[in-house]
Protein backbone atom coordinates (compact mmCIF):
# COMPACT_ATOMS: atom_id res chain seq x y z
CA UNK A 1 -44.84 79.29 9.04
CA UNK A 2 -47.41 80.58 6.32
CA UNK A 3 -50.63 78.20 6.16
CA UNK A 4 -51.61 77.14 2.13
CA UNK A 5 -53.99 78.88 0.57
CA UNK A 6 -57.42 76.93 0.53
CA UNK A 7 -56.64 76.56 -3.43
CA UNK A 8 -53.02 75.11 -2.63
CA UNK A 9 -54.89 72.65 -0.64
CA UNK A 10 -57.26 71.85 -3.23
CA UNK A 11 -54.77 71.90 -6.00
CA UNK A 12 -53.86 68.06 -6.07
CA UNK A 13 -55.15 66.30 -9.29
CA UNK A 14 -57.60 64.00 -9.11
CA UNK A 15 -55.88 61.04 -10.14
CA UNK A 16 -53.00 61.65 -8.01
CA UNK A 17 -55.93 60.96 -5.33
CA UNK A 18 -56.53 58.00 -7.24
CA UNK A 19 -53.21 57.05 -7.36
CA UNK A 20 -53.17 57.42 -3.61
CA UNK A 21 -55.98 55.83 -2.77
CA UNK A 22 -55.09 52.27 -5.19
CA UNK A 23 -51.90 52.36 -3.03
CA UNK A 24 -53.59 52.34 0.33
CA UNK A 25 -55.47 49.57 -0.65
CA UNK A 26 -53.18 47.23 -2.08
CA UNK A 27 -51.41 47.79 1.22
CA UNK A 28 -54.36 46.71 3.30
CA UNK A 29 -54.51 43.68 0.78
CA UNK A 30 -50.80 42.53 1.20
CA UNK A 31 -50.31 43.30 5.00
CA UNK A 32 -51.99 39.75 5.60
CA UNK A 33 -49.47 37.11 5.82
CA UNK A 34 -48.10 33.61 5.96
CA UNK A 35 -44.69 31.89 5.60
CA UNK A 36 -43.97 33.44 2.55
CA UNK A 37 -44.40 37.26 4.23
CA UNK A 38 -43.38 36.72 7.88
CA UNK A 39 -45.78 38.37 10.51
CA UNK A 40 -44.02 41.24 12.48
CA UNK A 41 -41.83 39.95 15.33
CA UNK A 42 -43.76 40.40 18.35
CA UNK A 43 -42.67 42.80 21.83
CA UNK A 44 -40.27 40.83 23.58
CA UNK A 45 -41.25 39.68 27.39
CA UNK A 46 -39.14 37.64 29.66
CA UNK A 47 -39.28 33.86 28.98
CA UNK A 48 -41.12 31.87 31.99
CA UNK A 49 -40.15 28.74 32.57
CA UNK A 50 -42.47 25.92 31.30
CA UNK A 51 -42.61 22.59 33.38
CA UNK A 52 -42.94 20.33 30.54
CA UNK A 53 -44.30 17.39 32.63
CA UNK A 54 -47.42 19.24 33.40
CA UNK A 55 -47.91 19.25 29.40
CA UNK A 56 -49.39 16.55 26.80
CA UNK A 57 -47.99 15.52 23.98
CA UNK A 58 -48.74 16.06 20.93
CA UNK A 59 -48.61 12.95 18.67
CA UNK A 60 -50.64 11.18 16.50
CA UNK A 61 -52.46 8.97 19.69
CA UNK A 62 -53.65 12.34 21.67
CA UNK A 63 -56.31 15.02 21.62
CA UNK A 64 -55.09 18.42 21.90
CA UNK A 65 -58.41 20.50 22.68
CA UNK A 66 -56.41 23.83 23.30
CA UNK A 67 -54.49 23.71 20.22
CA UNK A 68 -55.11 26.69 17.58
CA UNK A 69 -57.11 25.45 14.57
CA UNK A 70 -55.04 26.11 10.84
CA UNK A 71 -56.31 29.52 9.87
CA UNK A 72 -55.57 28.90 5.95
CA UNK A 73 -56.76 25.31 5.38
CA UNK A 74 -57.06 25.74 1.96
CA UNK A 75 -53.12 27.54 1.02
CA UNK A 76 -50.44 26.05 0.39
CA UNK A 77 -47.39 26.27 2.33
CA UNK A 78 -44.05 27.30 0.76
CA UNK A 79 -42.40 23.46 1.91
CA UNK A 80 -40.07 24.80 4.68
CA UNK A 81 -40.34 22.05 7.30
CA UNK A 82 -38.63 22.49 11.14
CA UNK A 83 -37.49 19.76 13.40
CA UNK A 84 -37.59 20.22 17.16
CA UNK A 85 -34.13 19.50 18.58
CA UNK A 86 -35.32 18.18 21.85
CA UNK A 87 -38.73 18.42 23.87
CA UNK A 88 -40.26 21.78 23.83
CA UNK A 89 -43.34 23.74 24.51
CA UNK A 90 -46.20 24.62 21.81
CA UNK A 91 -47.59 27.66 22.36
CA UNK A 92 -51.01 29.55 21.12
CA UNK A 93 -49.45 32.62 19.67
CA UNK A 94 -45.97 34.41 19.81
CA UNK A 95 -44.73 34.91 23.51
CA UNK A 96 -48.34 33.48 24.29
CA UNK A 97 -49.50 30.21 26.71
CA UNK A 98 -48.22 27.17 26.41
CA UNK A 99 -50.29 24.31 26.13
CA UNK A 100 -48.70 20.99 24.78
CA UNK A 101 -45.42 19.71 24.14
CA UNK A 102 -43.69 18.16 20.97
CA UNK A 103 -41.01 15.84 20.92
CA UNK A 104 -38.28 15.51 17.96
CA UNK A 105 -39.13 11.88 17.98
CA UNK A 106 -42.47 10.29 16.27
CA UNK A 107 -42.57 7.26 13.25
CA UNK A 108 -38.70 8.32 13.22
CA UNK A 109 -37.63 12.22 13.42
CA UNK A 110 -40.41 14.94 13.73
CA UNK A 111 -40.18 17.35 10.95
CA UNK A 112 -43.25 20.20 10.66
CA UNK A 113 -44.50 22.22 8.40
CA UNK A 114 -44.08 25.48 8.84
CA UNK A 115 -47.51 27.47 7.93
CA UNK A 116 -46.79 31.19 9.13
CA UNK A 117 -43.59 32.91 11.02
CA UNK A 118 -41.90 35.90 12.09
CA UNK A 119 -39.23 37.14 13.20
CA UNK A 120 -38.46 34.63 15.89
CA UNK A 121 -41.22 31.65 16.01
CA UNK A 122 -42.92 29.96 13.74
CA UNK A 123 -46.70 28.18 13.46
CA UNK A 124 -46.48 25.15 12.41
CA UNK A 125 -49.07 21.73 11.82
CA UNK A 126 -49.17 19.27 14.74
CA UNK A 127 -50.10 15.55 14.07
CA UNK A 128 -52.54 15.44 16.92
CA UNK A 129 -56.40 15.27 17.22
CA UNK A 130 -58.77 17.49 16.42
CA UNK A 131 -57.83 17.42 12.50
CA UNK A 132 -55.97 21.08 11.19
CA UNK A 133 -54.37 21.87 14.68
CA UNK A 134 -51.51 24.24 14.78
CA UNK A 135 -48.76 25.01 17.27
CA UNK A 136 -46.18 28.18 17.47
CA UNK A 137 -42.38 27.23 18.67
CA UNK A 138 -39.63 29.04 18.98
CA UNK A 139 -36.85 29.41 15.90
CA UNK A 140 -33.92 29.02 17.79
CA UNK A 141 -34.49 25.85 19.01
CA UNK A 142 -35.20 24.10 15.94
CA UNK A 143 -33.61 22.50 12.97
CA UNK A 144 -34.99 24.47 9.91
CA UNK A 145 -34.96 22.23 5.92
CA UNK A 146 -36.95 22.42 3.15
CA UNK A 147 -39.12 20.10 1.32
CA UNK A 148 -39.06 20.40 -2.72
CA UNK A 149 -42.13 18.27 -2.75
CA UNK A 150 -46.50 18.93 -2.64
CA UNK A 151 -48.63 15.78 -2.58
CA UNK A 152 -52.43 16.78 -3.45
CA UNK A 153 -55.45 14.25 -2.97
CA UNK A 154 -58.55 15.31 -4.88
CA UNK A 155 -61.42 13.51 -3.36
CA UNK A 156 -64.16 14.01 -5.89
CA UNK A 157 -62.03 12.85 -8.74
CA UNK A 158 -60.35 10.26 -6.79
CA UNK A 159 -56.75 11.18 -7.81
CA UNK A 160 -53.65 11.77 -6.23
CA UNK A 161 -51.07 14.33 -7.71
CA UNK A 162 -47.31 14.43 -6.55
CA UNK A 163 -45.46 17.56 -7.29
CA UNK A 164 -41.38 18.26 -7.19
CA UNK A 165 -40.29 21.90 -7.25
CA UNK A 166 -43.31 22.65 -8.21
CA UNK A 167 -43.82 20.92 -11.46
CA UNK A 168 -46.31 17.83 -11.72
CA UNK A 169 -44.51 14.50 -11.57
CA UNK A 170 -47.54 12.25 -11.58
CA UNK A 171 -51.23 11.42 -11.04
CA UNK A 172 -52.78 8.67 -10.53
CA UNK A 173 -56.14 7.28 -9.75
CA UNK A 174 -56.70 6.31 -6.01
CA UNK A 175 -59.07 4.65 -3.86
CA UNK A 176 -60.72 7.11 -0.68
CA UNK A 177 -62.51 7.27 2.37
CA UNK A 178 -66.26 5.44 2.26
CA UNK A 179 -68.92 7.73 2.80
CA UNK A 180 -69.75 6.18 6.05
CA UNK A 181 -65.67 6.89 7.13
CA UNK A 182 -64.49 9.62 4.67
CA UNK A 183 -60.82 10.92 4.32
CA UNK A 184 -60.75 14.15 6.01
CA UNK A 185 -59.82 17.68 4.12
CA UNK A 186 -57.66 20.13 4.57
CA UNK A 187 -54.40 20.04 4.65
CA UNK A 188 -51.47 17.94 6.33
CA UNK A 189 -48.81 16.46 6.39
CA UNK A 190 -46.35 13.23 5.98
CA UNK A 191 -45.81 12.54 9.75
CA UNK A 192 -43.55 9.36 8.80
CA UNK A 193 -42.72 6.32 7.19
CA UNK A 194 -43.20 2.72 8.74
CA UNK A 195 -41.69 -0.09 6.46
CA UNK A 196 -43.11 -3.43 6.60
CA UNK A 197 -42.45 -6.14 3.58
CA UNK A 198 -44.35 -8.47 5.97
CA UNK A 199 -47.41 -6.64 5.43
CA UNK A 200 -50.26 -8.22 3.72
CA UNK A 201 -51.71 -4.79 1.73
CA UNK A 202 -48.64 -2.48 1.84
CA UNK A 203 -44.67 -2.63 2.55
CA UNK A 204 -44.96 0.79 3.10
CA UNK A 205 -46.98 3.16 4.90
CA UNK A 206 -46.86 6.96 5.21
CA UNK A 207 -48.69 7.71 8.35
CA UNK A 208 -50.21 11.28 8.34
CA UNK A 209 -50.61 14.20 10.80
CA UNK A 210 -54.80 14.04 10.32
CA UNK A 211 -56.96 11.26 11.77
CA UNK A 212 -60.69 9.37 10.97
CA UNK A 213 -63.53 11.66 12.02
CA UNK A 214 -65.44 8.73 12.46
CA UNK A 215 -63.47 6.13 13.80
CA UNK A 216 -60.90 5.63 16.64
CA UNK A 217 -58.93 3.55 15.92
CA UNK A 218 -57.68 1.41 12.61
CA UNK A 219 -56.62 -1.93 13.45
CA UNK A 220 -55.88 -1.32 16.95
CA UNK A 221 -54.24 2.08 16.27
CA UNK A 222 -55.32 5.52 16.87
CA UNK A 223 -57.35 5.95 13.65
CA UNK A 224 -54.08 7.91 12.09
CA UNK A 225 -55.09 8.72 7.87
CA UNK A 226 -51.83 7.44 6.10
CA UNK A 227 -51.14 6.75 2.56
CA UNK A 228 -50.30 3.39 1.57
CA UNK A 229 -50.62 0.88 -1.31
CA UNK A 230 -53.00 -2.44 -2.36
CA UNK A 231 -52.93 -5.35 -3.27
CA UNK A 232 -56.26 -5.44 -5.74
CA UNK A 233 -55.94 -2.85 -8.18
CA UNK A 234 -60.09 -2.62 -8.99
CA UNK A 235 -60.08 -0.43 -5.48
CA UNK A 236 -58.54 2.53 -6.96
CA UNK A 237 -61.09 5.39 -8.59
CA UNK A 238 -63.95 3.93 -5.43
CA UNK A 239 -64.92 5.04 -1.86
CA UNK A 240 -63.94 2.07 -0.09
CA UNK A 241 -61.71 2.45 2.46
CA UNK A 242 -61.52 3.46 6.18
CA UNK A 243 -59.75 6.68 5.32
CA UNK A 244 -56.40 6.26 4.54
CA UNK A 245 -55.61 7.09 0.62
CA UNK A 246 -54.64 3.57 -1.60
CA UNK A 247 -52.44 4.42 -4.39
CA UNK A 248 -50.89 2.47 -6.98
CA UNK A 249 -47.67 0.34 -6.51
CA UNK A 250 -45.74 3.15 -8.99
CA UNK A 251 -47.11 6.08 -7.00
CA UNK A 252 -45.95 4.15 -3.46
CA UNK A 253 -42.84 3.52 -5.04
CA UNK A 254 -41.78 7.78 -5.35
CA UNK A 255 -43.87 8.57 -2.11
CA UNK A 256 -41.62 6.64 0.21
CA UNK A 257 -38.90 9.16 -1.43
CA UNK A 258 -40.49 11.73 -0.40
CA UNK A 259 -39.15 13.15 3.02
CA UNK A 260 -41.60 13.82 6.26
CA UNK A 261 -42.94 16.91 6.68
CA UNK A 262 -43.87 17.69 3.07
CA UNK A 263 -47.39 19.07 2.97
CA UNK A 264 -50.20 17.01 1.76
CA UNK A 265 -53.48 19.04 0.54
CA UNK A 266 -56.66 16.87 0.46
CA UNK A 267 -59.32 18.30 -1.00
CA UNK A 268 -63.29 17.57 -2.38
CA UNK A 269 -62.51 18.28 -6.19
């Protein structure tokens, strides 16, 4: 075959280079993913068999120390949620270890979010301790919905915002963490809904999937962040609390619509 001529080779314009070179990098730029560009499906293996009694759970009362911290604390997810159909192995990575269980039982049904997938598992939050720990499961075996709703707590201003489909349905001014036992950032998630009208403070509280960095327990409990309401409305716009986020009466009353597993971002604005 006859070998260009060192000016054929030279020939292309220069901002076909350009050209070239802009494409290349918005490549590099968009190869990174998350659950709205799902990560390449990785080599298959053959599945070992996991002896889920040897694992912990993960729930809102354990400590997980193996779990993979959220790489993307800060984005928000695109609201598709996943619900384990029976007891099943978390692992660290596609076709990687496992180490920790999940149950599709927890404050009623477990639903996830999911943060990142690919072709056949998906990473998802877990409501256990430390705060922003992830998990990867396997599609097939779960239940896959989709939540139209985005709560965001903004810590500085002491507000809570509640989106639907995207658009902005309310905000309102709540009542944070003290700076002694501060609400925790990142984000999380609504891990379930526990209905008491016997309750002094709150008929209803939304448990979350993040926890007090500075306390163990609340009351007895395992120091689980939820979102609730109050009875004294001159709390709300004031670091007071253990934690957990105090809203409004009006706010509680579209939260408890809301279903679990829709993402809650908290952050220091």
């Amino acid at each position: 075959m006859e070998q260009p001529s060192a000016r054929t080779r030279a020939s292309w314009p220069v901002p076909v280079i350009a050209a070239l070179l802009a494409i290349s990098a918005l490549f590099l730029v968009f190869r990174d993913t998350d659950e709205d560009k799902p990560k390449p499906a990785e080599p298959a293996k053959v599945a070992e068999k996991v002896d889920l009694t040897a694992l912990k759970l993960s729930s809102t009362k354990t400590v997980i120390k193996a779990a993979p911290k959220d790489p993307r604390p800060d984005r928000i997810p695109k609201g598709t949620v996943v619900h384990p159909k029976r007891m099943q192995a978390l692992y660290d990575g596609p076709n990687g270890t496992a180490f920790a269980k999940i149950g599709p039982k927890q404050f009623g049904d477990t639903w996830l979010p999911v943060i990142t997938r690919n072709q056949d598992w998906v990473q998802v939050l877990l409501p256990s301790k430390p705060n922003g720990s992830t998990g990867w499961l396997r599609s097939r075996d779960l239940t896959e919905a989709h939540s139209r709703f985005l709560v965001k707590v903004h810590l500085e201003s002491h507000t809570l915002e509640l989106f639907e489909r995207g658009s902005k349905v309310g905000t309102w001014s709540v009542a944070i963490g003290a700076p002694a036992t501060p609400t925790p950032v990142g984000r999380t998630f609504v891990l379930g809904q526990i209905s008491d009208e016997k309750q002094p403070f709150s008929p209803v509280i939304l448990p979350l999937g993040s926890h007090s960095d500075t306390l163990d327990s609340y009351g007895g409990g395992p120091g689980t962040v939820a979102l609730h309401g109050w009875t004294d409305a001159s709390v709300f716009g004031k670091s007071i609390s253990h934690g957990c986020v105090r809203v409004p009466d009006d706010a509680l009353a579209l939260l408890r619509t809301i279903p679990t597993g829709t993402t809650v971002m908290v952050d220091k604005a």
